[in-house]
C-alpha atoms as a PDB file:
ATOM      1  CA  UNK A   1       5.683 -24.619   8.994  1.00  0.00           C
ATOM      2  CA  UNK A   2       6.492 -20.918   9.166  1.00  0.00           C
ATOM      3  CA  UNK A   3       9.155 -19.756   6.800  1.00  0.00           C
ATOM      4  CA  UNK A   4       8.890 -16.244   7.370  1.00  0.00           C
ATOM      5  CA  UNK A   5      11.732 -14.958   9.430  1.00  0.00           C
ATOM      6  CA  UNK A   6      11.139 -15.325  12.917  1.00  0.00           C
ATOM      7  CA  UNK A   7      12.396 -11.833  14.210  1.00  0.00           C
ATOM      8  CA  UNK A   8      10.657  -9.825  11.119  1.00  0.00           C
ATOM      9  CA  UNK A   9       9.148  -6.490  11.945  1.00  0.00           C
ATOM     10  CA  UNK A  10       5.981  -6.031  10.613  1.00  0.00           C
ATOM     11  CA  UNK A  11       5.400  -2.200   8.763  1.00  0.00           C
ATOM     12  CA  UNK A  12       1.822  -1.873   7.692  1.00  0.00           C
ATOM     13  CA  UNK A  13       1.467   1.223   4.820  1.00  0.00           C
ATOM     14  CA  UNK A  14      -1.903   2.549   5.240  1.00  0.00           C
ATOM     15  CA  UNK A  15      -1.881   4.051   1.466  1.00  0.00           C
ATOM     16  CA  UNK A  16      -3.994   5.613  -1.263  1.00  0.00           C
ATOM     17  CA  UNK A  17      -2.949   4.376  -4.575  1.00  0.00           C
ATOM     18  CA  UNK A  18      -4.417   8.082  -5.783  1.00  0.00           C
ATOM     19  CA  UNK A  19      -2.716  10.148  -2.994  1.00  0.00           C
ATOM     20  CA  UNK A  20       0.223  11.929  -4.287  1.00  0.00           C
ATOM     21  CA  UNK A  21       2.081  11.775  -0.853  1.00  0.00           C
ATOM     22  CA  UNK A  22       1.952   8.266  -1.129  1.00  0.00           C
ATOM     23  CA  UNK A  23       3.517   8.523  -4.396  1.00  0.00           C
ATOM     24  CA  UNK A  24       6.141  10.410  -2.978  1.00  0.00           C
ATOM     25  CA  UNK A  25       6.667   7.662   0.493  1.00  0.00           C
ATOM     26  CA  UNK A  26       8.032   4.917  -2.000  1.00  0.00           C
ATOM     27  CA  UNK A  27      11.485   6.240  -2.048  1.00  0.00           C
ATOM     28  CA  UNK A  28      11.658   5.763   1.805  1.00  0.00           C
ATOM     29  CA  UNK A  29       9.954   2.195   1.428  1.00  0.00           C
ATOM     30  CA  UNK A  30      12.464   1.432  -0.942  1.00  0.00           C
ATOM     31  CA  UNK A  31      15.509   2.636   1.454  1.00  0.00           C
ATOM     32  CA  UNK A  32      13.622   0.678   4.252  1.00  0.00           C
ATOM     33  CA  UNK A  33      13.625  -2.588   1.881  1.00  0.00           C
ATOM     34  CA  UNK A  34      17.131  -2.039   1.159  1.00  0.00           C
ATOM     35  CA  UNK A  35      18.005  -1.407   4.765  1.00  0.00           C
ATOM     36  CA  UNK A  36      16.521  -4.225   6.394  1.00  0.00           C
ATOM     37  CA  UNK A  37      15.507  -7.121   3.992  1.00  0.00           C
ATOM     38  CA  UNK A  38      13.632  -9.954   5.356  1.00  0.00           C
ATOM     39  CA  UNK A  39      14.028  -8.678   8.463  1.00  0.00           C
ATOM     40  CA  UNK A  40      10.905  -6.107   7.780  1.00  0.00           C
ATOM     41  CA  UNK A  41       7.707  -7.262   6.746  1.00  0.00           C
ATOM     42  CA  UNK A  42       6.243  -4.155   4.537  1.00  0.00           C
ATOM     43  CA  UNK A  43       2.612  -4.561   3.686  1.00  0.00           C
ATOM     44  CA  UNK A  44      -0.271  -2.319   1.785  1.00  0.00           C
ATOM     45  CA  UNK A  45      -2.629  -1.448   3.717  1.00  0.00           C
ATOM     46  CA  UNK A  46      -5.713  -0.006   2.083  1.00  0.00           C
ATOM     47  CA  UNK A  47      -7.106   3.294   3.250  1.00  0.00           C
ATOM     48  CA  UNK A  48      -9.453   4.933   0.091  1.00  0.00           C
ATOM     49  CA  UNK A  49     -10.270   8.318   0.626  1.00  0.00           C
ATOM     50  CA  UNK A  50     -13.914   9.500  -0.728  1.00  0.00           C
ATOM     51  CA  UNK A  51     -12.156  12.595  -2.162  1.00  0.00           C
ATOM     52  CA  UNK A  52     -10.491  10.278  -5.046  1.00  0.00           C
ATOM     53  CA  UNK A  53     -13.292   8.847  -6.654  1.00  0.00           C
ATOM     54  CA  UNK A  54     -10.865   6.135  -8.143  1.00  0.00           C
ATOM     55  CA  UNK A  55      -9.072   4.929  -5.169  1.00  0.00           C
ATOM     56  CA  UNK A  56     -11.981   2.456  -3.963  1.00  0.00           C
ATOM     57  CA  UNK A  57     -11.556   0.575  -7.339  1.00  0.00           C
ATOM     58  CA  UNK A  58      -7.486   1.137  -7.203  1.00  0.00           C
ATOM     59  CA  UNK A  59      -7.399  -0.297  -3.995  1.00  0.00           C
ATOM     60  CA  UNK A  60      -9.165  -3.509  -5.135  1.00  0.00           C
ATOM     61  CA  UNK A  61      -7.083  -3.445  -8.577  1.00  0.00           C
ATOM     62  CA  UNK A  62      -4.351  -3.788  -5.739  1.00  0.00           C
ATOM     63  CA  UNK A  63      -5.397  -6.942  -4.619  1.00  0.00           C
ATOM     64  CA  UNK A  64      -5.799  -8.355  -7.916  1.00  0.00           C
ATOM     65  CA  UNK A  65      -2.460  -7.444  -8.270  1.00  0.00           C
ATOM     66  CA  UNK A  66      -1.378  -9.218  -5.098  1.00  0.00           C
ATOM     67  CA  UNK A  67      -3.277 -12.403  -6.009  1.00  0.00           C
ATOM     68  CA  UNK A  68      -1.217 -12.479  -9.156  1.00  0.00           C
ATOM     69  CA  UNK A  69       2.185 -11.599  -7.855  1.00  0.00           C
ATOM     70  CA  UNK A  70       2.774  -8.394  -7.839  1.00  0.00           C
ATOM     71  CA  UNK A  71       1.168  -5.981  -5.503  1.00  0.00           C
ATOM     72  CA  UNK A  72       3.771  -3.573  -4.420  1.00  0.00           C
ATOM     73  CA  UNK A  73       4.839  -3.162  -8.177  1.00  0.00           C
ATOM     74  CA  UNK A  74       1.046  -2.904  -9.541  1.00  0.00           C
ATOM     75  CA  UNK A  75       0.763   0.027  -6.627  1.00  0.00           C
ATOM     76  CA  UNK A  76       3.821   1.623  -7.140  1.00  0.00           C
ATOM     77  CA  UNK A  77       3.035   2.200 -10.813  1.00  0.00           C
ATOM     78  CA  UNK A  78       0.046   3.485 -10.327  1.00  0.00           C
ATOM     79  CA  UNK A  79       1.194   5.632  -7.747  1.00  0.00           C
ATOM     80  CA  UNK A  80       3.313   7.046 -10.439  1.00  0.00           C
ATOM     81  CA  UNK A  81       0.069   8.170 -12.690  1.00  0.00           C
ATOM     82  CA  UNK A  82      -2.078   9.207  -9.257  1.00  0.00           C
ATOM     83  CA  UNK A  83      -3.189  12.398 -11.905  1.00  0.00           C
ATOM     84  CA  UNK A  84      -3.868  10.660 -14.741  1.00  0.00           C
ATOM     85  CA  UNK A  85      -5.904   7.823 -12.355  1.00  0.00           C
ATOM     86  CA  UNK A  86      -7.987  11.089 -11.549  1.00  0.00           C
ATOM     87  CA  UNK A  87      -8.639  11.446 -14.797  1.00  0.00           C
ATOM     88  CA  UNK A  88      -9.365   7.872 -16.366  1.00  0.00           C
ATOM     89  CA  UNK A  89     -10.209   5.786 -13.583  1.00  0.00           C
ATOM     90  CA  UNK A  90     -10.153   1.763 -14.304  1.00  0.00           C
ATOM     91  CA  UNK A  91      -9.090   1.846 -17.838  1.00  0.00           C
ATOM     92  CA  UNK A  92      -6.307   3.377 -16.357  1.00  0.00           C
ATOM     93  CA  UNK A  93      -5.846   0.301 -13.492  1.00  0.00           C
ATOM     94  CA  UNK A  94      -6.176  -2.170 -16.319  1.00  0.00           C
ATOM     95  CA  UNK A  95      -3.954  -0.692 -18.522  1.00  0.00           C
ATOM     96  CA  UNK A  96      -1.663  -0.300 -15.796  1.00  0.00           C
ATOM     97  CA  UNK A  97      -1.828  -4.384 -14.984  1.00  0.00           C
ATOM     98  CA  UNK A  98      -1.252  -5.031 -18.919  1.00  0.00           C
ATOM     99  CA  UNK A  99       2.132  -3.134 -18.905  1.00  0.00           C
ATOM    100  CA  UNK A 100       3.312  -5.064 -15.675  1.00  0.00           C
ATOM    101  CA  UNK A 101       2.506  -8.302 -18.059  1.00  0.00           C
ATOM    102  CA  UNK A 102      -0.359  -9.224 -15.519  1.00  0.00           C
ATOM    103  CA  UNK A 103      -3.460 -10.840 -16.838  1.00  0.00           C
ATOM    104  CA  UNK A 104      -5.404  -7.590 -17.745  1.00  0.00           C
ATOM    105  CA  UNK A 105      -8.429  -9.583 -18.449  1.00  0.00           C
ATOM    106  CA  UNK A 106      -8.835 -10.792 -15.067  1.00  0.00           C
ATOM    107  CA  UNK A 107      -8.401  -7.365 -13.784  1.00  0.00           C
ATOM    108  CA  UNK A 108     -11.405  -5.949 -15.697  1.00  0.00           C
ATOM    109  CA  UNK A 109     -13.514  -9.350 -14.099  1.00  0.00           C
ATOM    110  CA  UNK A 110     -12.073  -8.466 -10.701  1.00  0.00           C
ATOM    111  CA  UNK A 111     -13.163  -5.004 -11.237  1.00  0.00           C
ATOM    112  CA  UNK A 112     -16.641  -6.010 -12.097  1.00  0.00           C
ATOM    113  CA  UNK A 113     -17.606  -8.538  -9.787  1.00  0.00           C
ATOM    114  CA  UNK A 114     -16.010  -7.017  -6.397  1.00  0.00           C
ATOM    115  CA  UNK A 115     -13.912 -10.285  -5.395  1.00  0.00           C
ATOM    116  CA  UNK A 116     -11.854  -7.907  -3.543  1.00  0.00           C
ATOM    117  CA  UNK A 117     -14.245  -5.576  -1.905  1.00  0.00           C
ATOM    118  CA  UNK A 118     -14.524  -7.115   1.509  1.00  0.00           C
ATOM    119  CA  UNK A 119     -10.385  -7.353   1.637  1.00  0.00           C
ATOM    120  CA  UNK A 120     -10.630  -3.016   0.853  1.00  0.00           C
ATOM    121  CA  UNK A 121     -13.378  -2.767   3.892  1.00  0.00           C
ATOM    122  CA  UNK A 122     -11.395  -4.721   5.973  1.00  0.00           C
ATOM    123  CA  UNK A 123      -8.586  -2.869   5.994  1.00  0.00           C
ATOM    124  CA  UNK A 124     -10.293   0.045   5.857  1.00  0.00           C
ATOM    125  CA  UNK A 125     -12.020  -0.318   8.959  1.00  0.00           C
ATOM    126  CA  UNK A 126      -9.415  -1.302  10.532  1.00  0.00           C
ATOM    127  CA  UNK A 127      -7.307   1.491   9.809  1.00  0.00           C
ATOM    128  CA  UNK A 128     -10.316   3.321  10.949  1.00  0.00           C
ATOM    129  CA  UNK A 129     -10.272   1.344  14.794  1.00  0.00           C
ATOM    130  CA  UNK A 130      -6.782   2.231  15.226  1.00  0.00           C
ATOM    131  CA  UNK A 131      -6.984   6.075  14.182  1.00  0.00           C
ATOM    132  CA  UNK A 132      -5.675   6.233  10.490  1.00  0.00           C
ATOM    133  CA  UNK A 133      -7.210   9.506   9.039  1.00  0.00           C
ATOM    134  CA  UNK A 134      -5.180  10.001   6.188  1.00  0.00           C
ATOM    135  CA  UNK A 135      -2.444   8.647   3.855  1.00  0.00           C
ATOM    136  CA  UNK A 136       0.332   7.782   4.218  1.00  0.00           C
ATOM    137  CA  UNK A 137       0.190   6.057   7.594  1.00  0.00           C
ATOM    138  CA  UNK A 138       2.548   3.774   9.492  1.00  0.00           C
ATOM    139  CA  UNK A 139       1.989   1.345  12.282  1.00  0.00           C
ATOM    140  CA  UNK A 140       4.768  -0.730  13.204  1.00  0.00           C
ATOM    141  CA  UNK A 141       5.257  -2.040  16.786  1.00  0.00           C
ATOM    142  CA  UNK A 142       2.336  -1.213  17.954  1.00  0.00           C
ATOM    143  CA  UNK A 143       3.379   2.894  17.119  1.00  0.00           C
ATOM    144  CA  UNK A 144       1.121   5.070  14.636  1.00  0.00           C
ATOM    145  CA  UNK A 145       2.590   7.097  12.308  1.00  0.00           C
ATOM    146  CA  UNK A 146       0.984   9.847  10.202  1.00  0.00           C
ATOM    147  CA  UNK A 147       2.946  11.716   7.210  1.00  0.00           C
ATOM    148  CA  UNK A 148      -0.212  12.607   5.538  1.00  0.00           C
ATOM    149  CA  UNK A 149       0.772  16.471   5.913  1.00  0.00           C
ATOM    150  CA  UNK A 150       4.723  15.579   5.594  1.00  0.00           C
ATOM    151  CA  UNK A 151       6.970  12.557   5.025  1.00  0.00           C
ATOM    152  CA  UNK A 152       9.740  14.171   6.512  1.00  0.00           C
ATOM    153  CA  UNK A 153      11.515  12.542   9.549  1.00  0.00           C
ATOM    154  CA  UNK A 154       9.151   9.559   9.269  1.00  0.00           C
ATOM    155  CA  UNK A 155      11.875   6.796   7.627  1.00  0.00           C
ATOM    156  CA  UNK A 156      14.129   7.605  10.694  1.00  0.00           C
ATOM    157  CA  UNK A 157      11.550   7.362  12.973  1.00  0.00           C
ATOM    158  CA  UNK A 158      10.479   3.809  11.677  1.00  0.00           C
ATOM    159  CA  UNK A 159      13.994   3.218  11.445  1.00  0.00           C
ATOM    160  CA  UNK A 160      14.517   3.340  15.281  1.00  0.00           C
ATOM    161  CA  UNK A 161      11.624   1.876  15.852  1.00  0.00           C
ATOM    162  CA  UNK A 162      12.542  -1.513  14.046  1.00  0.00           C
ATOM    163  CA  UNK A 163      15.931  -1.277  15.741  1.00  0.00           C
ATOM    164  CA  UNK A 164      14.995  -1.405  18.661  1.00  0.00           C
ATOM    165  CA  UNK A 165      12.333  -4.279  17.870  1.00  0.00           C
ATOM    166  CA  UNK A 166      14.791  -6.254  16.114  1.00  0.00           C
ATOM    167  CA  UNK A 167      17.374  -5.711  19.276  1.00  0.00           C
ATOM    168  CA  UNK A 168      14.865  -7.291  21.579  1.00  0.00           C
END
């Protein structure tokens, strides 16, 4: 049985856990969460750009995060350090997972023996096949939305968007 609402929008984030702009997109995620609830289905989507050296390994620290709970809070937070991430890499991601009270240990094994690689390629490739060439993206309803060079306008623009999927 489904228990996901049945007239849920889906809003895929093509992100960059070390891309600044990404940083700066949560505020409109949150005001989209608030907005709409249940009724909008946000999910990471992982995009790693080979001019962050760290945002492969961030982007599978991500998915660790997921499989214990708490992906969107594990990416927001490191979102918040994207300079210092530059700088330290995983000891950074770890340390990260220890002050959300995840299981830091099993983020150093995940690290280590790539459980979450193929998840990363995956989306990655298929961010690729739809035209995602930078971070942040949006898809939702089928639309593309790129804010990589500004986020400006973009939250209204998904706003209408889900309105007028969740009207029909």
């Amino acid at each position: 049985m489904n228990d996901s609402p049945a007239a849920a929008v889906v809003l895929d984030v093509w992100c960059e856990l070390q891309c600044p702009d990404c940083f700066s997109a949560l505020t409109d995620l949150d005001l989209l969460r608030e907005r709409y609830g249940d009724r909008l289905d946000v999910r990471l989507r992982h995009f790693p750009l080979d001019k962050h050296r760290h945002a492969f390994a961030a982007a599978q620290a991500a998915e660790e995060a997921a499989a214990q709970g708490r992906g969107w809070a594990y990416a927001a937070a490191v979102l918040a350090r994207t300079g210092e991430l530059g700088e330290r890499g995983e000891e950074l991601l770890v340390e990260v997972a220890a002050g959300l009270g995840l299981d830091a240990e099993e983020f150093d094994t995940a690290l280590v023996d790539g459980r979450h690689i193929l998840a990363v390629d995956a989306d990655h490739a298929e961010g690729r096949a739809i035209g995602v060439t930078g971070t942040p993206t949006y898809e939702i309803g089928g639309r593309l939305l790129d804010a990589s060079s500004s986020q400006a306008g973009v939250r209204e623009r998904i706003e209408e968007i889900a309105d007028g999927l969740l009207a029909g």
